[in-house]
C-alpha atoms as a PDB file:
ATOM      1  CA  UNK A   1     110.699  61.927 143.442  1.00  0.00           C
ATOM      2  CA  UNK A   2     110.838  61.372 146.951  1.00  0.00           C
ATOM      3  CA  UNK A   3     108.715  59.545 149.412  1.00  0.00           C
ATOM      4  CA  UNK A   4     107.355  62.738 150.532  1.00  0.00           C
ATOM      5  CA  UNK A   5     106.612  63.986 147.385  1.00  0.00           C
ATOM      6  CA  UNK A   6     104.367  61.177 146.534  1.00  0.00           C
ATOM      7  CA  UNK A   7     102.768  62.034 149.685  1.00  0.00           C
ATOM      8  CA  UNK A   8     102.054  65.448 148.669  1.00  0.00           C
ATOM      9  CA  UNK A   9     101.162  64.632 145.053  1.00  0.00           C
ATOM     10  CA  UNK A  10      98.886  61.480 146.215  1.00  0.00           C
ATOM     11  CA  UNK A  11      96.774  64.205 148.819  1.00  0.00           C
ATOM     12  CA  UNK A  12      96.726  66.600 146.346  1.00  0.00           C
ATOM     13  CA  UNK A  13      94.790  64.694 143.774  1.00  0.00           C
ATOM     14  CA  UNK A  14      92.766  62.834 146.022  1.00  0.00           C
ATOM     15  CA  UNK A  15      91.818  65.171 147.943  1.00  0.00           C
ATOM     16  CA  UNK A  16      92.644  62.809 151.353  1.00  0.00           C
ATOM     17  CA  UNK A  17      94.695  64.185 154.154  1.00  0.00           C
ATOM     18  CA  UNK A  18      98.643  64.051 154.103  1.00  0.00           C
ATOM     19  CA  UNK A  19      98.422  62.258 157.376  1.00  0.00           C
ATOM     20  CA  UNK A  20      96.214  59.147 155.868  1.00  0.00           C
ATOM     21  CA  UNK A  21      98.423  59.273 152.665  1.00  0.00           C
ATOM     22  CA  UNK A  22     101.697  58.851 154.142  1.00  0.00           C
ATOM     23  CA  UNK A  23     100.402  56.086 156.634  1.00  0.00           C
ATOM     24  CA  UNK A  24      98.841  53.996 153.195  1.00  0.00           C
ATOM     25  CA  UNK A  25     101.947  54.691 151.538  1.00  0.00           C
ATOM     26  CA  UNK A  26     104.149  53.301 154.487  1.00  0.00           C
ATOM     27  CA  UNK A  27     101.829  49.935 154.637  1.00  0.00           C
ATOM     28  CA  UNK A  28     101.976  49.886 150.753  1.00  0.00           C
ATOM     29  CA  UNK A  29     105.728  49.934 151.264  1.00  0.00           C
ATOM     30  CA  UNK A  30     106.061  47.240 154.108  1.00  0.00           C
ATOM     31  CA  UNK A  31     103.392  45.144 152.612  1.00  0.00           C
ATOM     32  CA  UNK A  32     105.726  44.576 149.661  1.00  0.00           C
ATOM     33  CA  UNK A  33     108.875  44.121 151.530  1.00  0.00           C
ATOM     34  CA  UNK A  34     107.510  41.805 153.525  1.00  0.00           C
ATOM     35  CA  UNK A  35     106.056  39.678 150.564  1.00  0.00           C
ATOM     36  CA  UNK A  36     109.384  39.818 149.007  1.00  0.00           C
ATOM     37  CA  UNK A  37     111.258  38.959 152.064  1.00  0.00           C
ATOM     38  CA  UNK A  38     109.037  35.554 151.934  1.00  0.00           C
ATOM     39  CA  UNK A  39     110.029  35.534 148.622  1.00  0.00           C
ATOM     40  CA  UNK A  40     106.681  35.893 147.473  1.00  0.00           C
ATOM     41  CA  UNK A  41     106.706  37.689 144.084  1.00  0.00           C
ATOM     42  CA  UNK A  42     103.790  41.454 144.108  1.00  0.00           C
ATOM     43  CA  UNK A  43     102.018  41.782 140.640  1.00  0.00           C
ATOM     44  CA  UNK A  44     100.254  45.614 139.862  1.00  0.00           C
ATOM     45  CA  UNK A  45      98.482  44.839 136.594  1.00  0.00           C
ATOM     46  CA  UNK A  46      99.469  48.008 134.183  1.00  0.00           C
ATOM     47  CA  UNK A  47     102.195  48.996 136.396  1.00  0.00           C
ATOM     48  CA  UNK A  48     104.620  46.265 137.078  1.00  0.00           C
ATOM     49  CA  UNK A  49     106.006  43.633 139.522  1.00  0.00           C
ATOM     50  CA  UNK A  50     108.517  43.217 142.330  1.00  0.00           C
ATOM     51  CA  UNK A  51     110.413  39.937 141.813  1.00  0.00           C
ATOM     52  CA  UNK A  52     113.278  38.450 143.433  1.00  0.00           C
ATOM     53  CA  UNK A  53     115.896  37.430 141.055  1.00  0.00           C
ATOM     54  CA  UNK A  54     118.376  34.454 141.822  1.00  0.00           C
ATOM     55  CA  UNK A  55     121.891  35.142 141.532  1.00  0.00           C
ATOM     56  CA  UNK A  56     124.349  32.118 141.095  1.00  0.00           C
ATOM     57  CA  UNK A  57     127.579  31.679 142.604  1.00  0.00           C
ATOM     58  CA  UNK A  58     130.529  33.052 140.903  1.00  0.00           C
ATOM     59  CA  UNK A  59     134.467  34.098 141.424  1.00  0.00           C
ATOM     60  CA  UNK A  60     135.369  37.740 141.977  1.00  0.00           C
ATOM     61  CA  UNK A  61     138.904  39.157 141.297  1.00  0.00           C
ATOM     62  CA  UNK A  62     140.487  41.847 143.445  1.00  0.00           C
ATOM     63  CA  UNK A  63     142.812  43.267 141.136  1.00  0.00           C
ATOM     64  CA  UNK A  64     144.861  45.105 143.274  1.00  0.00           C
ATOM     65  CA  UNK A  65     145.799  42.167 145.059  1.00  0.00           C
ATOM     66  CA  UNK A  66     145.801  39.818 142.694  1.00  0.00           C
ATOM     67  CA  UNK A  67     143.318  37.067 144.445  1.00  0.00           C
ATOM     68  CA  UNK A  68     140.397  35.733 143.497  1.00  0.00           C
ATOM     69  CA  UNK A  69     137.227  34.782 146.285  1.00  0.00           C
ATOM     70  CA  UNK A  70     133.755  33.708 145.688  1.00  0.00           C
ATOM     71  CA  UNK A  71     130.533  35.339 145.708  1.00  0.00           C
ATOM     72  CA  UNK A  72     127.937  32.632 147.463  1.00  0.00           C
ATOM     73  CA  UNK A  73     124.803  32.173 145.319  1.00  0.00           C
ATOM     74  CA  UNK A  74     121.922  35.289 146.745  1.00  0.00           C
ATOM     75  CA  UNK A  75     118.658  36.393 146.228  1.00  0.00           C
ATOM     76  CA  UNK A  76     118.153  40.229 145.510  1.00  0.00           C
ATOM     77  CA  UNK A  77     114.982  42.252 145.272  1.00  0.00           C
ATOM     78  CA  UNK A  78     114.095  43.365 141.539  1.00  0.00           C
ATOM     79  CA  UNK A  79     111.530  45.603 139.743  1.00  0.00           C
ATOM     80  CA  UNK A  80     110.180  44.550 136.303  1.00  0.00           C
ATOM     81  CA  UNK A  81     108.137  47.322 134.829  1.00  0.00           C
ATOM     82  CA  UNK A  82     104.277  46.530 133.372  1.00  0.00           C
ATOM     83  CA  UNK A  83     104.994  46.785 129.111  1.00  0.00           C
ATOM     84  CA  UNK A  84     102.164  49.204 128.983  1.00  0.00           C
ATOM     85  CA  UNK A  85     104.408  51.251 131.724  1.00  0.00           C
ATOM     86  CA  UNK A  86     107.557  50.929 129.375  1.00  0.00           C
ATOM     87  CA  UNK A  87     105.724  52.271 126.296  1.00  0.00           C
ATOM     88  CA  UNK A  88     104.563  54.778 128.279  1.00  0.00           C
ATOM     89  CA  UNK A  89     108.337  56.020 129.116  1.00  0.00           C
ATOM     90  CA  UNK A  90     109.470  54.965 125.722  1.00  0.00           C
ATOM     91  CA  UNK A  91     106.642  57.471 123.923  1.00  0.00           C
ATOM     92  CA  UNK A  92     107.428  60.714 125.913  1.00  0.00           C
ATOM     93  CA  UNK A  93     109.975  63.078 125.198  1.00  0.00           C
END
């Protein structure tokens, strides 16, 4: 599902115009960035949470060339999904 889509369904079942939607969406959207970008974790009870997970540093291997480098230790943005959210997923089929 795409960005517009949600646009569409969100209007659609709210009854709100597309216009309004899409400009909530887009706040929703840099509101969270910017929280994680402070690293400043976003909890949505029943739905889930955006995190920022700490990754260490390690050594790489190229292969191909036979050398090894090292990765420096990094921050990247994760999702962790609500448990009533994964039961959902888990039940349909």
């Amino acid at each position: 599902m795409t960005k517009a889509e949600i646009v569409n369904e969100v209007a659609k079942s709210t009854g709100i115009e597309k216009i309004a939607v899409q400009s909530v969406v887009e706040a929703f959207m840099e509101t969270v960035k910017g929280s994680i970008i402070r690293k400043e974790p976003v909890y949505l009870r029943g739905f889930g949470s955006f995190i920022i997970k700490h990754r260490a540093k390690k050594a790489a291997r190229n292969i191909t060339k036979r050398t090894t480098m090292t990765i420096p230790a990094h921050d990247i943005p994760a999702f962790k999904p609500a448990k009533v959210f994964v039961n959902a997923v888990k039940e349909e089929k």
